[in-house]
PDB file of N, CA and C in Angstrom:
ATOM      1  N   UNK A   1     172.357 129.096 101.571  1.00  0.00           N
ATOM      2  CA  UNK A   1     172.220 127.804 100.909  1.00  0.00           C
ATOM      3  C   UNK A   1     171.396 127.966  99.620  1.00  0.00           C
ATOM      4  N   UNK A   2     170.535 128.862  99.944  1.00  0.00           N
ATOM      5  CA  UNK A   2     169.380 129.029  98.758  1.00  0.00           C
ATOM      6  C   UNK A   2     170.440 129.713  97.391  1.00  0.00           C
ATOM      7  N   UNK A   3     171.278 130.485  97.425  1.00  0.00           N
ATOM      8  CA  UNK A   3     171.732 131.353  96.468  1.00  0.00           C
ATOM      9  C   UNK A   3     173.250 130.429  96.060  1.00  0.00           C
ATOM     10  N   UNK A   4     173.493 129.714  96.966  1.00  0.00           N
ATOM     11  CA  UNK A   4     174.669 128.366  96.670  1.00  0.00           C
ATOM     12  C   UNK A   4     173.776 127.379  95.682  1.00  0.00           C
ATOM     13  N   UNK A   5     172.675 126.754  95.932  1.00  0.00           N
ATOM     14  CA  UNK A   5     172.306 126.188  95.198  1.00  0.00           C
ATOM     15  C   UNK A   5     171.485 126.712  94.147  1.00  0.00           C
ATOM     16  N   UNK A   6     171.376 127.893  94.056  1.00  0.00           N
ATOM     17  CA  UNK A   6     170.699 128.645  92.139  1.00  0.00           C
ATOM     18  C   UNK A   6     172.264 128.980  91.564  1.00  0.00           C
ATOM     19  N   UNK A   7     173.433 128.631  92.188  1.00  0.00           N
ATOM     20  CA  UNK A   7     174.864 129.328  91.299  1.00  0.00           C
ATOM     21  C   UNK A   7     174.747 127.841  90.992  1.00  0.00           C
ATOM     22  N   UNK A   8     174.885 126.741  91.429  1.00  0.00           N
ATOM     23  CA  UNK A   8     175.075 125.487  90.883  1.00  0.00           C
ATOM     24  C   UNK A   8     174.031 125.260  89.865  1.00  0.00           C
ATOM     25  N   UNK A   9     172.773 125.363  89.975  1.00  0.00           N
ATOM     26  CA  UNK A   9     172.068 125.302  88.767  1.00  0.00           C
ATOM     27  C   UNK A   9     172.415 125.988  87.731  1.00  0.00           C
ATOM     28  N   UNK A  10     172.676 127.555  87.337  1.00  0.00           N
ATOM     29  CA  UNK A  10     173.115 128.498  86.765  1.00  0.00           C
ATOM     30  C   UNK A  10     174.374 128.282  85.869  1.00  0.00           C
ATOM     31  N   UNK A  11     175.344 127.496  86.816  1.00  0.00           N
ATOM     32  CA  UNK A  11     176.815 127.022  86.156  1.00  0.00           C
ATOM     33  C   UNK A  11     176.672 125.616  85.947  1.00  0.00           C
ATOM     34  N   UNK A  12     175.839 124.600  86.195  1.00  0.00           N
ATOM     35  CA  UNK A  12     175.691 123.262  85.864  1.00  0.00           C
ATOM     36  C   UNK A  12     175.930 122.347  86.925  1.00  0.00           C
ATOM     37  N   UNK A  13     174.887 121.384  86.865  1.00  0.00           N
ATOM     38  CA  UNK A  13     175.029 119.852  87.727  1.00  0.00           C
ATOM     39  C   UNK A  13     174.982 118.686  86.664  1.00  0.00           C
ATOM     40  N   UNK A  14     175.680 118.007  87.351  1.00  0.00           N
ATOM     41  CA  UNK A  14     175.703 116.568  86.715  1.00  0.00           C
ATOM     42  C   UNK A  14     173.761 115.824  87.806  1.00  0.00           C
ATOM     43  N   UNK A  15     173.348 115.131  86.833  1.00  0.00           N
ATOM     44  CA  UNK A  15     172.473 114.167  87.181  1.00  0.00           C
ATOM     45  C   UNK A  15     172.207 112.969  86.987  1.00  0.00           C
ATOM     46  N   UNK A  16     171.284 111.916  87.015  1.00  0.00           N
ATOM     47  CA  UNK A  16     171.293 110.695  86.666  1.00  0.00           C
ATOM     48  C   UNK A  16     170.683 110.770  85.290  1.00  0.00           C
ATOM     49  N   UNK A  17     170.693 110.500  84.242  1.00  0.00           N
ATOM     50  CA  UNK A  17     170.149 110.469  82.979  1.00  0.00           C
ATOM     51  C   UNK A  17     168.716 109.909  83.107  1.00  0.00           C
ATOM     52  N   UNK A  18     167.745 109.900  83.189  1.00  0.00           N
ATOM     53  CA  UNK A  18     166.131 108.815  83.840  1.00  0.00           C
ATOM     54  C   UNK A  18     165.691 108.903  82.500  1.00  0.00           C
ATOM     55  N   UNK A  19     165.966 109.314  81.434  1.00  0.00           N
ATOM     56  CA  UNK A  19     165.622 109.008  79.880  1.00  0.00           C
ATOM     57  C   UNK A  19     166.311 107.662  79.100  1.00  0.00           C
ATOM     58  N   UNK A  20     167.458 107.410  79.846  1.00  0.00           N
ATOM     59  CA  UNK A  20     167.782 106.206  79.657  1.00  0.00           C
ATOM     60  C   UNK A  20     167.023 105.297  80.410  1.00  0.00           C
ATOM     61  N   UNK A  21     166.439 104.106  79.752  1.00  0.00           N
ATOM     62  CA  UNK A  21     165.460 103.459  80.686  1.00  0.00           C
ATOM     63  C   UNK A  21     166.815 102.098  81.412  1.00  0.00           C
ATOM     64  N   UNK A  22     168.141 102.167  80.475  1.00  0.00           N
ATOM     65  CA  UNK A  22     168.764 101.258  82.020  1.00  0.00           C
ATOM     66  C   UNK A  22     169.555 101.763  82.691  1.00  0.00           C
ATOM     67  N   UNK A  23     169.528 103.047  82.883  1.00  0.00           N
ATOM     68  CA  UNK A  23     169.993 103.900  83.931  1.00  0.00           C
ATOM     69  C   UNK A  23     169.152 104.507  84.928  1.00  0.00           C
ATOM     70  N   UNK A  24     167.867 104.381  84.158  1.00  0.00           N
ATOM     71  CA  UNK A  24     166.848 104.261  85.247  1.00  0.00           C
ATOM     72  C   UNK A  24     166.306 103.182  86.152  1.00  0.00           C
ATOM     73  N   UNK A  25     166.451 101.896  85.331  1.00  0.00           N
ATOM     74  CA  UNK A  25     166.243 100.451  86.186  1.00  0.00           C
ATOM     75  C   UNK A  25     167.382 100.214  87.092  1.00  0.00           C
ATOM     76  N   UNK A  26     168.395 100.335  86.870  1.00  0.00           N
ATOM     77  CA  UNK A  26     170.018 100.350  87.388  1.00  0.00           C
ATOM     78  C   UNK A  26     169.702 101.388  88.773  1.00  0.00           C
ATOM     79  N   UNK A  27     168.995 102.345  88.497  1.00  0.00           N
ATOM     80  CA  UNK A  27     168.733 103.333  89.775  1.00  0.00           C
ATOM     81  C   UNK A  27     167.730 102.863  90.494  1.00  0.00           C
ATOM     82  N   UNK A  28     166.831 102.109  89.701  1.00  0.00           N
ATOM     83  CA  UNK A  28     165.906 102.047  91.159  1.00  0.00           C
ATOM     84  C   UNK A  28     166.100 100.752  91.796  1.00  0.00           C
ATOM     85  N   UNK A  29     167.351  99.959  91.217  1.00  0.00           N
ATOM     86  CA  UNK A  29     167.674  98.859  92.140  1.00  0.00           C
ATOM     87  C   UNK A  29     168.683  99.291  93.093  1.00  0.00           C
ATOM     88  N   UNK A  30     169.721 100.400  93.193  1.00  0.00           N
ATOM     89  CA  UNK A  30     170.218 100.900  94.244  1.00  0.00           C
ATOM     90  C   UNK A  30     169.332 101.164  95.683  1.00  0.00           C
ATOM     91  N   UNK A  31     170.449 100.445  96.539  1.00  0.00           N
ATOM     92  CA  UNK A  31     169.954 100.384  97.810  1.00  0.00           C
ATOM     93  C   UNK A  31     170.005 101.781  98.295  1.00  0.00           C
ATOM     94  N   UNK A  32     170.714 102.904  97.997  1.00  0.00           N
ATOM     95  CA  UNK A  32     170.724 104.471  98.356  1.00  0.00           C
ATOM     96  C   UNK A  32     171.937 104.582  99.555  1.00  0.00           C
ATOM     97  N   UNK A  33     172.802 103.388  99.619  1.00  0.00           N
ATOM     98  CA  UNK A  33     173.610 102.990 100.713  1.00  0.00           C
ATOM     99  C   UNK A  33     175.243 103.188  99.979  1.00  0.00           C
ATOM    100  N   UNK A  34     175.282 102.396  99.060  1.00  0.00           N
ATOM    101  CA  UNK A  34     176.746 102.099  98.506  1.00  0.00           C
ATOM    102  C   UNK A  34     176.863 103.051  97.479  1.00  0.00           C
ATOM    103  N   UNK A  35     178.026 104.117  97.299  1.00  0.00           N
ATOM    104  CA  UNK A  35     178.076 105.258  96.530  1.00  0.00           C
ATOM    105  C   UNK A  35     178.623 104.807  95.208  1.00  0.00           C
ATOM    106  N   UNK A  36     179.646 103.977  95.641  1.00  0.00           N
ATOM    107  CA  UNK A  36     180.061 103.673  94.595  1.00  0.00           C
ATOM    108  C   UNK A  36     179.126 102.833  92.867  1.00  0.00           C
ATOM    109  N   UNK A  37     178.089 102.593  93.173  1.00  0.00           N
ATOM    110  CA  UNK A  37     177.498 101.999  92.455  1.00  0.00           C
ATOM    111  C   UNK A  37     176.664 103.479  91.735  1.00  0.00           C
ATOM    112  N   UNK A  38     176.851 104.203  91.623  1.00  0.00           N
ATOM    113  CA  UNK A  38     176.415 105.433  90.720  1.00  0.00           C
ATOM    114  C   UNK A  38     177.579 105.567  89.846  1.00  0.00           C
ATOM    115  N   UNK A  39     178.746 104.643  90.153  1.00  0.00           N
ATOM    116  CA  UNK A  39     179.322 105.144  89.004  1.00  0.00           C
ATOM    117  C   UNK A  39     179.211 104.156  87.716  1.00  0.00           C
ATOM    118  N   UNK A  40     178.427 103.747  88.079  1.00  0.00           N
ATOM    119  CA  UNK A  40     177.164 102.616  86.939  1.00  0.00           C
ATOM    120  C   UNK A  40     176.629 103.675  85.930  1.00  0.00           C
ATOM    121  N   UNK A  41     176.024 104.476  86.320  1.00  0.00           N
ATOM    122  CA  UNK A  41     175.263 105.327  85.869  1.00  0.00           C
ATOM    123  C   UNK A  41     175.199 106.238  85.108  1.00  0.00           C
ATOM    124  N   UNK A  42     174.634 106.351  83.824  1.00  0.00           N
ATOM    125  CA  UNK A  42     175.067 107.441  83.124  1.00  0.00           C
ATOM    126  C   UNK A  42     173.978 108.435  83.592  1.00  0.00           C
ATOM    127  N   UNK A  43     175.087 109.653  83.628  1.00  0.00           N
ATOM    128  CA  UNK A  43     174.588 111.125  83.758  1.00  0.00           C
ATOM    129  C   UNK A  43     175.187 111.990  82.831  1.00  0.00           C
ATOM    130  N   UNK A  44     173.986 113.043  82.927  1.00  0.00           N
ATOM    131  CA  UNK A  44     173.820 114.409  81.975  1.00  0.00           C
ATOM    132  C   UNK A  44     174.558 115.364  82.717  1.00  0.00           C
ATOM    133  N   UNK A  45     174.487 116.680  82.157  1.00  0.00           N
ATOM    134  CA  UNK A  45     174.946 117.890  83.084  1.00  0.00           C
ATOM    135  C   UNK A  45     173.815 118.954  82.172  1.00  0.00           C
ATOM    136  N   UNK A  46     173.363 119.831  83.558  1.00  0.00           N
ATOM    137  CA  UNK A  46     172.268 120.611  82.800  1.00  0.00           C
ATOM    138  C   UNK A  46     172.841 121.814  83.533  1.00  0.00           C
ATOM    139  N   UNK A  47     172.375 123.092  83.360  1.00  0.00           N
ATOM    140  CA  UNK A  47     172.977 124.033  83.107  1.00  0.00           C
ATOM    141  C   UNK A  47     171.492 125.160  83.075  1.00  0.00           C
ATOM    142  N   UNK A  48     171.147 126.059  83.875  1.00  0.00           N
ATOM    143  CA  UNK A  48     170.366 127.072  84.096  1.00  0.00           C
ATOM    144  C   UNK A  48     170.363 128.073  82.468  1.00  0.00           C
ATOM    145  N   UNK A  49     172.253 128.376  82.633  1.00  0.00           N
ATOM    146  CA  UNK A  49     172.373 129.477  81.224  1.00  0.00           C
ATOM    147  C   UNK A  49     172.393 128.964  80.413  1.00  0.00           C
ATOM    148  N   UNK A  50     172.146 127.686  79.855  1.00  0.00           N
ATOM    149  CA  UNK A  50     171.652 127.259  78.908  1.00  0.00           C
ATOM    150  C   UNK A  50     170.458 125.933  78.715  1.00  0.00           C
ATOM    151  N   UNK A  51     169.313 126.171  79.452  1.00  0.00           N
ATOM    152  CA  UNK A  51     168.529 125.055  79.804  1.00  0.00           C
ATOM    153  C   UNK A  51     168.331 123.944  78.276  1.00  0.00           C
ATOM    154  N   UNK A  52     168.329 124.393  77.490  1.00  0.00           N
ATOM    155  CA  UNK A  52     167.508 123.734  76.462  1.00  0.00           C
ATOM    156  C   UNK A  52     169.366 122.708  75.741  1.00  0.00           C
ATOM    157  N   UNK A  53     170.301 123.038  76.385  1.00  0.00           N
ATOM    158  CA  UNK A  53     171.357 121.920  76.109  1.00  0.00           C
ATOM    159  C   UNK A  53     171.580 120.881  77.330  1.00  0.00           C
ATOM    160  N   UNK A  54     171.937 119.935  76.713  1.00  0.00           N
ATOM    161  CA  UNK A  54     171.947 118.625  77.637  1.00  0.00           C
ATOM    162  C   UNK A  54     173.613 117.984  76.918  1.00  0.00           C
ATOM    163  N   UNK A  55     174.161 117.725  77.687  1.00  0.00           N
ATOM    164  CA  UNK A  55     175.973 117.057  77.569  1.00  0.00           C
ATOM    165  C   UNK A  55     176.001 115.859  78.377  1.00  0.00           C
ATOM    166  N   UNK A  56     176.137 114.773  77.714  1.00  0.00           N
ATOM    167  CA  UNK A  56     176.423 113.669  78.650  1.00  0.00           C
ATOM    168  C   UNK A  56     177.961 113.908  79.671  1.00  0.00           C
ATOM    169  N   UNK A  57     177.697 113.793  80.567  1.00  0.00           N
ATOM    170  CA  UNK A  57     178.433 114.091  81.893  1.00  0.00           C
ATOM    171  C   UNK A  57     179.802 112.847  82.267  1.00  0.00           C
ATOM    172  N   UNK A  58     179.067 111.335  82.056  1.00  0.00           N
ATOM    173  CA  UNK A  58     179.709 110.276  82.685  1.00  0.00           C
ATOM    174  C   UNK A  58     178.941 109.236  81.982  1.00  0.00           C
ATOM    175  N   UNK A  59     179.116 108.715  81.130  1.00  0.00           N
ATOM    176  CA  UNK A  59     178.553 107.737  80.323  1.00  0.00           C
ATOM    177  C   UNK A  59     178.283 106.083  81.157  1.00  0.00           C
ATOM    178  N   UNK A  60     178.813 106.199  81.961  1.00  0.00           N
ATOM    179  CA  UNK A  60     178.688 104.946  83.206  1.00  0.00           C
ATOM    180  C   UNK A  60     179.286 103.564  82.547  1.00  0.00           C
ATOM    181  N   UNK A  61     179.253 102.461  83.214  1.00  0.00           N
ATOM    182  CA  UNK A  61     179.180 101.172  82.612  1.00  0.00           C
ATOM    183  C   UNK A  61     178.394 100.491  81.311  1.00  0.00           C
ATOM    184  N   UNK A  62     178.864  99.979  80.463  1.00  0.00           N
ATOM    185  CA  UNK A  62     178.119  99.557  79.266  1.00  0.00           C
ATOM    186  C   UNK A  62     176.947  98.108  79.990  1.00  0.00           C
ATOM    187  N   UNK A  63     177.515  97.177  81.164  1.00  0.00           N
ATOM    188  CA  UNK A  63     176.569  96.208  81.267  1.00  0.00           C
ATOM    189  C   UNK A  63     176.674  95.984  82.687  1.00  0.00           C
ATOM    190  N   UNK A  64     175.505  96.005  83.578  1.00  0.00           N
ATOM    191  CA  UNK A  64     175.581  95.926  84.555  1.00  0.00           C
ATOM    192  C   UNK A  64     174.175  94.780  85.093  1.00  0.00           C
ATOM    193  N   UNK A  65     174.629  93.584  85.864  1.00  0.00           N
ATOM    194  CA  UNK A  65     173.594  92.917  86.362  1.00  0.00           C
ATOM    195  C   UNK A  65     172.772  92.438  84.655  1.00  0.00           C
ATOM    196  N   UNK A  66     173.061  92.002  83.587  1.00  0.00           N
ATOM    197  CA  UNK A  66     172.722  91.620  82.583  1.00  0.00           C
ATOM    198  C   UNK A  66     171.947  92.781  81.735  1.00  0.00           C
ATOM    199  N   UNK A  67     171.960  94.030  82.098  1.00  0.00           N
ATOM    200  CA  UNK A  67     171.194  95.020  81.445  1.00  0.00           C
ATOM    201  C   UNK A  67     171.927  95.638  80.844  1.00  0.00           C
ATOM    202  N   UNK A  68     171.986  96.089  79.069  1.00  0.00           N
ATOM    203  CA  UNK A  68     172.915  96.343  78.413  1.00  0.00           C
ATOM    204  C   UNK A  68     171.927  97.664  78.224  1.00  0.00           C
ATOM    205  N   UNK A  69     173.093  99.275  78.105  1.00  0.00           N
ATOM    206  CA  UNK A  69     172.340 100.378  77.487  1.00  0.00           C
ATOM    207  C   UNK A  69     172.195 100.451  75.885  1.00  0.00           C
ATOM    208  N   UNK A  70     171.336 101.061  76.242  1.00  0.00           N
ATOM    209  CA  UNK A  70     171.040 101.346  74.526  1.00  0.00           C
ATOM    210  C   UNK A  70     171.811 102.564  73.835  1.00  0.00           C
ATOM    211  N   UNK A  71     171.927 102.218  72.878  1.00  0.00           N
ATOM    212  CA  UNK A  71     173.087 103.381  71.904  1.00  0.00           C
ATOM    213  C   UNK A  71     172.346 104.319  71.220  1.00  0.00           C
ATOM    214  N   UNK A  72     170.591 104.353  71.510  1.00  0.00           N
ATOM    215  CA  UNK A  72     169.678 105.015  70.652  1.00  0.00           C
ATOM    216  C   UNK A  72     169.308 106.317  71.538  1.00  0.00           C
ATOM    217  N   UNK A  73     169.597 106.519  73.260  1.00  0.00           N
ATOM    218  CA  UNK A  73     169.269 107.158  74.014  1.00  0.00           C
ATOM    219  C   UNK A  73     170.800 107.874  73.596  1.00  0.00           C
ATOM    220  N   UNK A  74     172.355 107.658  73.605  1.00  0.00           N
ATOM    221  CA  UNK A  74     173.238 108.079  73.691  1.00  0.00           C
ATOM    222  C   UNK A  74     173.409 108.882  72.421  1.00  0.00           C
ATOM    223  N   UNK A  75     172.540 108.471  71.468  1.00  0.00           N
ATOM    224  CA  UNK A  75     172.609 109.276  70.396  1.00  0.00           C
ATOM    225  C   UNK A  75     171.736 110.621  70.367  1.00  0.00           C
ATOM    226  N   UNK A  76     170.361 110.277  71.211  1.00  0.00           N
ATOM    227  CA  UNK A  76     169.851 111.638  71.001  1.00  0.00           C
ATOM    228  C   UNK A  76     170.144 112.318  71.861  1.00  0.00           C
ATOM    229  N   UNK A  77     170.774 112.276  72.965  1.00  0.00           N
ATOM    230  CA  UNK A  77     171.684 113.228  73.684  1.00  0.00           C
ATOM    231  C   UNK A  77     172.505 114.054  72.851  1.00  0.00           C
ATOM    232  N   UNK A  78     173.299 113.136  72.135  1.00  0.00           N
ATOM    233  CA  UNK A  78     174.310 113.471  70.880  1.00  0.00           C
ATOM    234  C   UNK A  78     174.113 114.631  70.070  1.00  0.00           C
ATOM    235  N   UNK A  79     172.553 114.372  69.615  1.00  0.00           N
ATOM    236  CA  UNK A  79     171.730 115.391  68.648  1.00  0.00           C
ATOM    237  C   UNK A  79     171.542 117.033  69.846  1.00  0.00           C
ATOM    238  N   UNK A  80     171.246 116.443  70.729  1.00  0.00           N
ATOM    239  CA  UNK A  80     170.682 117.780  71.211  1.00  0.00           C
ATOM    240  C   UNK A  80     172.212 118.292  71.283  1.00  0.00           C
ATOM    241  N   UNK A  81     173.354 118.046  72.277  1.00  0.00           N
ATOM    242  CA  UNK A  81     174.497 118.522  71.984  1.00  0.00           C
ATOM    243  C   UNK A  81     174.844 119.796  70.627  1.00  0.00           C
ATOM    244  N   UNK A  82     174.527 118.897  69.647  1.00  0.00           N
ATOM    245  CA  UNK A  82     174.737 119.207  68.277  1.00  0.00           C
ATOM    246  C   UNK A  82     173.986 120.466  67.704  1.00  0.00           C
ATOM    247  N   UNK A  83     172.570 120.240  68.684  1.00  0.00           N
ATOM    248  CA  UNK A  83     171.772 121.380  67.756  1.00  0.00           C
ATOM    249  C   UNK A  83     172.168 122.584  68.913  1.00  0.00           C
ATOM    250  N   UNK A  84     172.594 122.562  70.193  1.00  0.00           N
ATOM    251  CA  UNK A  84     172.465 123.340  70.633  1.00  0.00           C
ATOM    252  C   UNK A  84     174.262 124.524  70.392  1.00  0.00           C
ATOM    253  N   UNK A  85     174.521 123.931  69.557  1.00  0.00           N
ATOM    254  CA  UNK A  85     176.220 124.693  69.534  1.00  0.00           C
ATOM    255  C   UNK A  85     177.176 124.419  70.229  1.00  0.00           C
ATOM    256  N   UNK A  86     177.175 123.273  71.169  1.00  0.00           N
ATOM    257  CA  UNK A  86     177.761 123.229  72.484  1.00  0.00           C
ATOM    258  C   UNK A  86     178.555 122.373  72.265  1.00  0.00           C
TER     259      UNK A  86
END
């Protein structure tokens, strides 16, 4: 299990984005019950062989429960993308 989960780090996971602050409020109102409601959620994908790049993964819903994301978090994702060659 231990060497299954350093190949998934190594080759990349998707995660919840928690730098977005309404993908982070959006998460901590999940009950941890209904799956389907992560697909609210925007997530990253990070990557061991290349730690210092970040790729938005699943950009989620634009408005959920009256909380609209911000386009200023989606951009500096954008940037790092950009600087990293990827």
């Amino acid at each position: 299990m231990k060497r299954q989960d350093a190949e998934e780090y190594r080759t990349g996971l998707d995660l919840p984005d928690f730098t977005d602050a309404a993908t982070l409020a959006l998460f901590r109102k999940w009950d941890a019950v209904d799956v389907s409601y992560l697909y609210i959620l925007h997530f990253i994908r990070i990557c061991g062989e290349f730690p210092e790049a970040v790729h938005v993964a699943r950009i989620g819903r634009d408005k959920v429960e009256g909380l609209v994301k911000s386009n200023a978090d989606d951009n500096a994702i954008m940037e790092v993308d950009e600087v990293s060659g990827l």
